[in-house]
Protein backbone atom coordinates (compact mmCIF):
# COMPACT_ATOMS: atom_id res chain seq x y z
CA UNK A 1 42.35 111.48 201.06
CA UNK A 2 43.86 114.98 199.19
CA UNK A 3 42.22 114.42 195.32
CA UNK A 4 45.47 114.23 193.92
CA UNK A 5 46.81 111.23 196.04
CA UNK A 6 43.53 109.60 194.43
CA UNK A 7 44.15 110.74 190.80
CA UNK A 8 47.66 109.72 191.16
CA UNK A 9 46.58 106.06 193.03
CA UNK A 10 44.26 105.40 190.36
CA UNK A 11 46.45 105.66 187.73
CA UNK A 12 49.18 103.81 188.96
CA UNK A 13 46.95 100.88 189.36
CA UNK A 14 45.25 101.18 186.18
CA UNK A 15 48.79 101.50 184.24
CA UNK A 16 50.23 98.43 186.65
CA UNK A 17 47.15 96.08 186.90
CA UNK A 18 44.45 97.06 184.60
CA UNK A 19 42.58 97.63 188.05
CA UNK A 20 39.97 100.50 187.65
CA UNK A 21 39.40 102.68 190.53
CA UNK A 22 36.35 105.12 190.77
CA UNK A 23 36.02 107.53 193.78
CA UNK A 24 33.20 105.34 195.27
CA UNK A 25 35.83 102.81 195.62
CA UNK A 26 38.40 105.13 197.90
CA UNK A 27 38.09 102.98 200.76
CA UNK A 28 39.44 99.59 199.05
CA UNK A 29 42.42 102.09 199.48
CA UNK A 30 42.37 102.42 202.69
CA UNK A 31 41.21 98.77 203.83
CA UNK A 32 43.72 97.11 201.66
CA UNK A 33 46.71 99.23 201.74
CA UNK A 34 46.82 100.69 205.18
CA UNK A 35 48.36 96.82 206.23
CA UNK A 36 51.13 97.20 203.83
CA UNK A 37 51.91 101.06 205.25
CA UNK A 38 51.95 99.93 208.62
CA UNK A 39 54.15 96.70 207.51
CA UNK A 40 56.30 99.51 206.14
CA UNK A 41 56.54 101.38 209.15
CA UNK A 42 54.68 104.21 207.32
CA UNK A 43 51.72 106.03 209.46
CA UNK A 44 49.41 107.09 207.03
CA UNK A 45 47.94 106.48 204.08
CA UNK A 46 49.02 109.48 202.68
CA UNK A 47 52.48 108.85 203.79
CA UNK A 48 52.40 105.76 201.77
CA UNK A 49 50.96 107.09 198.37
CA UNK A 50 54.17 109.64 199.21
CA UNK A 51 56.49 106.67 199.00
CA UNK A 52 54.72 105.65 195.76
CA UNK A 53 55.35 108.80 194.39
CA UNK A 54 59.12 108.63 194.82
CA UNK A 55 58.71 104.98 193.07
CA UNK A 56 62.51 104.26 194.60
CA UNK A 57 61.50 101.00 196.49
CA UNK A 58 60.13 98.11 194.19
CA UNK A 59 59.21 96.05 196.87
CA UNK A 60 56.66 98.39 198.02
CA UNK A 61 55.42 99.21 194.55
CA UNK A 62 54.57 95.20 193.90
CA UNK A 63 52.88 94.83 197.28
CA UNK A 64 50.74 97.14 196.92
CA UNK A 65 49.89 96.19 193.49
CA UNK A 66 49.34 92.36 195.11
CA UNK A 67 47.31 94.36 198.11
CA UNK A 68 44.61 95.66 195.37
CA UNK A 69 44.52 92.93 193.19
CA UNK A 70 44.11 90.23 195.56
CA UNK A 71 40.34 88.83 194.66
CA UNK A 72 37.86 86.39 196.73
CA UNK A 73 38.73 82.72 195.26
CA UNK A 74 36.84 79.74 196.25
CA UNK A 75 36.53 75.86 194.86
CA UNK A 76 34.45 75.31 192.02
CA UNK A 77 32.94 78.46 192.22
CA UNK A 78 29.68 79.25 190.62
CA UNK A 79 29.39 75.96 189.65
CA UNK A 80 27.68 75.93 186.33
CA UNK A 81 30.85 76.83 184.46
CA UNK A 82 32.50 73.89 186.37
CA UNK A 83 29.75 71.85 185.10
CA UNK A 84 29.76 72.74 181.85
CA UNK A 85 33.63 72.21 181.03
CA UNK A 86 33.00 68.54 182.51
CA UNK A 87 29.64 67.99 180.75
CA UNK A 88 29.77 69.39 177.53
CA UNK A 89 33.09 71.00 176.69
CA UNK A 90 35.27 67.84 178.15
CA UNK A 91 33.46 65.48 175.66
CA UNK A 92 33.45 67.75 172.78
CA UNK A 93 37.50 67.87 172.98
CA UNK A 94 37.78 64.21 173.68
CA UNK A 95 36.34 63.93 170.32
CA UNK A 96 37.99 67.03 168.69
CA UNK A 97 41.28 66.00 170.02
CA UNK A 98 41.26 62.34 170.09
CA UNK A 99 44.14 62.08 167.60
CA UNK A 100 46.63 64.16 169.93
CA UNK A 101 45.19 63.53 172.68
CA UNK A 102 46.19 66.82 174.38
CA UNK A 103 44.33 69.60 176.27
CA UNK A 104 45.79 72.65 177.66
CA UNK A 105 43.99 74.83 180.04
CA UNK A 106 44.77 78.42 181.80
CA UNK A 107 43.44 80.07 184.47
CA UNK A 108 44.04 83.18 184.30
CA UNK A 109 44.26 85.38 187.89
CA UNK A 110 43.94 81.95 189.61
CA UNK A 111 44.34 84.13 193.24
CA UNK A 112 45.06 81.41 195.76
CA UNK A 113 44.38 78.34 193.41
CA UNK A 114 41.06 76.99 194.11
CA UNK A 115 40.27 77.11 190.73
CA UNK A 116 42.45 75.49 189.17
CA UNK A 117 42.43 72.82 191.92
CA UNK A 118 38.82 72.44 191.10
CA UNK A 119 39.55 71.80 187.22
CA UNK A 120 42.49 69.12 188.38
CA UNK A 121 39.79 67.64 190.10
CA UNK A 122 37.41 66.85 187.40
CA UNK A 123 40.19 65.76 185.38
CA UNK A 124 41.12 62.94 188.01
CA UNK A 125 37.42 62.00 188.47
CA UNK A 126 37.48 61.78 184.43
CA UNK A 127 40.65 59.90 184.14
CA UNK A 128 38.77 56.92 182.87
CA UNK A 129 38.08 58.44 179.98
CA UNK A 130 41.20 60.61 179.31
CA UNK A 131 43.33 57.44 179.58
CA UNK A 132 46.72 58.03 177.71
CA UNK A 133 45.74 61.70 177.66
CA UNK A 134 48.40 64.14 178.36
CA UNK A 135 46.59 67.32 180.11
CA UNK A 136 48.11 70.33 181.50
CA UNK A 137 46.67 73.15 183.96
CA UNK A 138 48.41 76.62 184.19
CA UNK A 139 47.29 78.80 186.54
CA UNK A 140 48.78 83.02 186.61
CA UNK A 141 48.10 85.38 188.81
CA UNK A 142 49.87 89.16 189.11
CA UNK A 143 50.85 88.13 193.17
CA UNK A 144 53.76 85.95 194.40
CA UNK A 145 51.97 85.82 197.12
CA UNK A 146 49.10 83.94 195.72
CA UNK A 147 51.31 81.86 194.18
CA UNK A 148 52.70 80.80 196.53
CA UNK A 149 49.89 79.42 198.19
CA UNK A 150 48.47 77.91 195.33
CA UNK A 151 51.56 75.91 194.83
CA UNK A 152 51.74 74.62 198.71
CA UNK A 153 47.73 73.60 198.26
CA UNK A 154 46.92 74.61 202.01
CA UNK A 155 43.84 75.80 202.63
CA UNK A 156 42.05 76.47 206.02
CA UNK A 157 38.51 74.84 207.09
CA UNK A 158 36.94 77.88 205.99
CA UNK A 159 38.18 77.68 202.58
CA UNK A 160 37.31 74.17 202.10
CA UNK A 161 34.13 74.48 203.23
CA UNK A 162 33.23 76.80 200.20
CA UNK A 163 32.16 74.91 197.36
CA UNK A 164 34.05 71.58 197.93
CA UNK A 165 31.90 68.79 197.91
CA UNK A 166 32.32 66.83 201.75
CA UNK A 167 33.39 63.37 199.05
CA UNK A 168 36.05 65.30 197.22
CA UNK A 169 37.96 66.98 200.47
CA UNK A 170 37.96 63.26 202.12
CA UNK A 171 39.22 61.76 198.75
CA UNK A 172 41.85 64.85 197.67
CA UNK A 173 43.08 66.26 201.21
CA UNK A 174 44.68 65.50 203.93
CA UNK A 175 44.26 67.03 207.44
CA UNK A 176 47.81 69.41 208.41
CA UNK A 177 47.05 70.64 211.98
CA UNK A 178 44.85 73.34 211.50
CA UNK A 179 44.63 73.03 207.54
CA UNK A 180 43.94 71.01 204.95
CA UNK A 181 46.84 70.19 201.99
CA UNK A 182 45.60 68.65 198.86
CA UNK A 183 46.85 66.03 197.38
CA UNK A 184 50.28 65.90 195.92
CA UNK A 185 49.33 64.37 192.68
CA UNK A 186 46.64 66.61 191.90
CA UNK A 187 49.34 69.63 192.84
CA UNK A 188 51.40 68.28 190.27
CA UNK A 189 48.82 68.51 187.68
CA UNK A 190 49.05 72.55 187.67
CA UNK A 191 51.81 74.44 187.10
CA UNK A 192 51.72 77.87 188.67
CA UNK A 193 53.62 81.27 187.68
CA UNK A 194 53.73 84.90 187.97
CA UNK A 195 51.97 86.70 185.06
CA UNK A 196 50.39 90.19 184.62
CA UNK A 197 47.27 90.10 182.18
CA UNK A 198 48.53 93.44 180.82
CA UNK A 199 52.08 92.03 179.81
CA UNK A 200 52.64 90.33 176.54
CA UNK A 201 50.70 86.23 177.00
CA UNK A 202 52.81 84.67 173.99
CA UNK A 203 55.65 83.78 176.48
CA UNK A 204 53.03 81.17 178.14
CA UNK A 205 52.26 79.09 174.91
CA UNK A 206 48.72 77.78 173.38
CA UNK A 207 45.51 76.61 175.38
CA UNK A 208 42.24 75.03 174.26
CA UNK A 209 40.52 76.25 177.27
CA UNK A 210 41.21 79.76 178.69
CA UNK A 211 39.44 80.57 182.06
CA UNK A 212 39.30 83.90 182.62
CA UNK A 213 36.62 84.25 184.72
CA UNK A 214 35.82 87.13 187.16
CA UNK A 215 38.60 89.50 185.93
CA UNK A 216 37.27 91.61 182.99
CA UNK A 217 35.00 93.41 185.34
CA UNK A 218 37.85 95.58 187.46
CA UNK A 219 39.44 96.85 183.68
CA UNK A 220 37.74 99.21 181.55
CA UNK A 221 36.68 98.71 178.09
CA UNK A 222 39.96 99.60 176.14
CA UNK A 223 41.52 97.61 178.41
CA UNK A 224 39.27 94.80 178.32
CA UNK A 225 39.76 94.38 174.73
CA UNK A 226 43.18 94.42 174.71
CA UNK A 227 43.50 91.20 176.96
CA UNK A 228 40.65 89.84 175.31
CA UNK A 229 42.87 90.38 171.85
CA UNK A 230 45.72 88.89 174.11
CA UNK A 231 44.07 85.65 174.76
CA UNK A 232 42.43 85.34 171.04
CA UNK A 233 46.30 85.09 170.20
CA UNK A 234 47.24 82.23 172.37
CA UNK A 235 43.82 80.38 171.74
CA UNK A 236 43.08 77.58 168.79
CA UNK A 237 40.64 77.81 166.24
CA UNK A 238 38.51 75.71 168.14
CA UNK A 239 39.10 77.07 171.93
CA UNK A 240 36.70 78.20 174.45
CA UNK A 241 36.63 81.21 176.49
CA UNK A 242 35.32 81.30 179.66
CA UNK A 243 34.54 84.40 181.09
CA UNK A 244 32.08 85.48 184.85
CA UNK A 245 28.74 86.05 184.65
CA UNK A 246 28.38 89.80 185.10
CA UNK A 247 31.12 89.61 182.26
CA UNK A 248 30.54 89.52 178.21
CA UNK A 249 32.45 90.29 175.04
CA UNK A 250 29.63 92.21 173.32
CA UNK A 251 30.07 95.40 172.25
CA UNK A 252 33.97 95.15 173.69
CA UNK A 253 35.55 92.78 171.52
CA UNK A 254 35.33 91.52 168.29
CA UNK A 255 37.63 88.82 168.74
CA UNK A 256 35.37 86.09 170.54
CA UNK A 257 31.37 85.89 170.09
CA UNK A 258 29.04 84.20 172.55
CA UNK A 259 28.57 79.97 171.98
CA UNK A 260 24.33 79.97 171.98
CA UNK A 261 22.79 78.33 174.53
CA UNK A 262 25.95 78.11 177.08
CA UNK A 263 26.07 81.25 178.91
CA UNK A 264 29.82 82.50 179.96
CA UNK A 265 31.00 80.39 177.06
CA UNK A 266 32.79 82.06 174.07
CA UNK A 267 34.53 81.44 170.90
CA UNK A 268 36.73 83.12 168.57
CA UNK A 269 35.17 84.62 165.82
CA UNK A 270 37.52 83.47 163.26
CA UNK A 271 35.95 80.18 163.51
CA UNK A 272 32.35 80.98 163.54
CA UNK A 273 30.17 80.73 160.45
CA UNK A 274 27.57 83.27 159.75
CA UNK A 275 25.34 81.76 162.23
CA UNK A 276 27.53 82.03 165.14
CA UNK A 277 28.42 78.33 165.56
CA UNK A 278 30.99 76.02 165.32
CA UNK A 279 33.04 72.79 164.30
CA UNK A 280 33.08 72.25 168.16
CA UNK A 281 29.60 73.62 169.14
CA UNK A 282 27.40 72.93 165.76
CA UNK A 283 24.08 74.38 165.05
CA UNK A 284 21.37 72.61 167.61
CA UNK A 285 23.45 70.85 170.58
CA UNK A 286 22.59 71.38 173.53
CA UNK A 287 24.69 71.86 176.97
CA UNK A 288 25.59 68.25 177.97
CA UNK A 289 24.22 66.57 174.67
């Protein structure tokens, strides 16, 4: 690839998506984007990044922008986080919010919705005690595509397979020829739109819980702290970050600090005392206490 078609290539994904392309990563280029040129009738590579350039067809433009930013997605995914929102950050809002009895969660580049899925799923298995409750999942992500999918809730064998424990696919899906659909109730329990992390987030309202997990990493640092500034706007007092593990706020942001003791966990700042700890989190409690 000419150095130019890279310089120009990286930009245009950095300006559309946030995504961060170094020369190491060329080939994602190639891998991911050579399907769309060939959907497009478009030889090359190079002939594609052409069409780019001209910028006339906006079809083109947002798949290949869906083509890069398409991420690996699987069902309760590294799942500590998944244990601590139903363990100790659950309990602490059932007390914290036992008045309004509300709780509003985002995930935030949900991909093909196993995520949020996952979340709907602890929320059923808690229902018990979040009788009269009214709770709300909304899961983004920058491709229809993804969307799409994540609102039909069809997944194949392999994608089950990943993380889903055997009791909850027999309990929460059904068998659709070759795929599995999950269950229509828990699809209702998420709402799913379009959204680009870089756009303005007011337009999606206020959540306690803000999963943002897994994302931070392909941005760089001004950009990272601009979403991060994003979400601190659209997050309570008293809300909780969650961010991936290879992913922190230190030394980006000065809008969330780390919760001690639950790693991935964050808080906004405005609430913290001089301590670092919070009417939701105090001083000594421990994951799950």
């Amino acid at each position: 690839m000419k150095p130019d078609d890279f310089d120009f290539a990286s930009q245009f994904f950095k300006d559309r998506s946030g995504l961060v392309l170094t020369r190491e990563k060329a080939y994602l280029l190639e891998s991911r984007l050579m399907p769309v040129a060939r959907k497009k009738g478009l030889k090359s590579l190079e002939e594609l990044i052409a069409a780019m350039r001209v910028g006339r067809d906006s079809v083109l433009l947002r798949e290949v922008t869906e083509a890069m930013t398409i991420n690996e997605s699987f069902f309760f995914r590294d799942i500590k986080p998944f244990d601590l929102f139903r363990n100790t950050v659950l309990p602490r809002f059932l007390q914290s919010r036992a008045a309004k009895k509300t709780l509003r969660v985002w995930c935030a580049a949900c991909s093909s919705g196993q995520e949020p899925y996952s979340l709907a799923m602890i929320l059923r298995e808690e229902a018990a005690r979040l009788a009269g409750w009214r709770n709300e999942i909304v899961g983004t992500d920058i491709s229809s595509e993804m969307v799409a999918k994540a609102k039909a809730g069809l997944y194949s064998q392999f994608e089950v397979q990943r993380g889903l424990p055997i009791q909850l696919l027999v309990k929460y899906f059904k068998k659709e020829g070759d795929l599995w659909q999950i269950d229509a109730s828990l699809r209702a329990m998420v709402r799913y739109r379009e959204y680009n992390l870089l756009h303005d987030l007011k337009g999606i309202g206020v959540f306690d819980v803000v999963f943002c997990r897994n994302v931070l990493i392909y941005f760089d640092n001004e950009t990272k702290a601009k979403v991060l500034a994003q979400i601190r706007g659209i997050m309570p007092d008293d809300g909780i970050l969650f961010l991936g593990g290879a992913e922190t706020v230190l030394g980006i942001s000065d809008h969330f600090k780390p919760i001690p003791d639950l790693r991935g966990l964050y808080m906004p700042t405005e609430r913290s005392s001089a301590t670092g700890t919070s009417t939701l989190f105090p001083a000594g409690s421990a994951p799950g206490s």
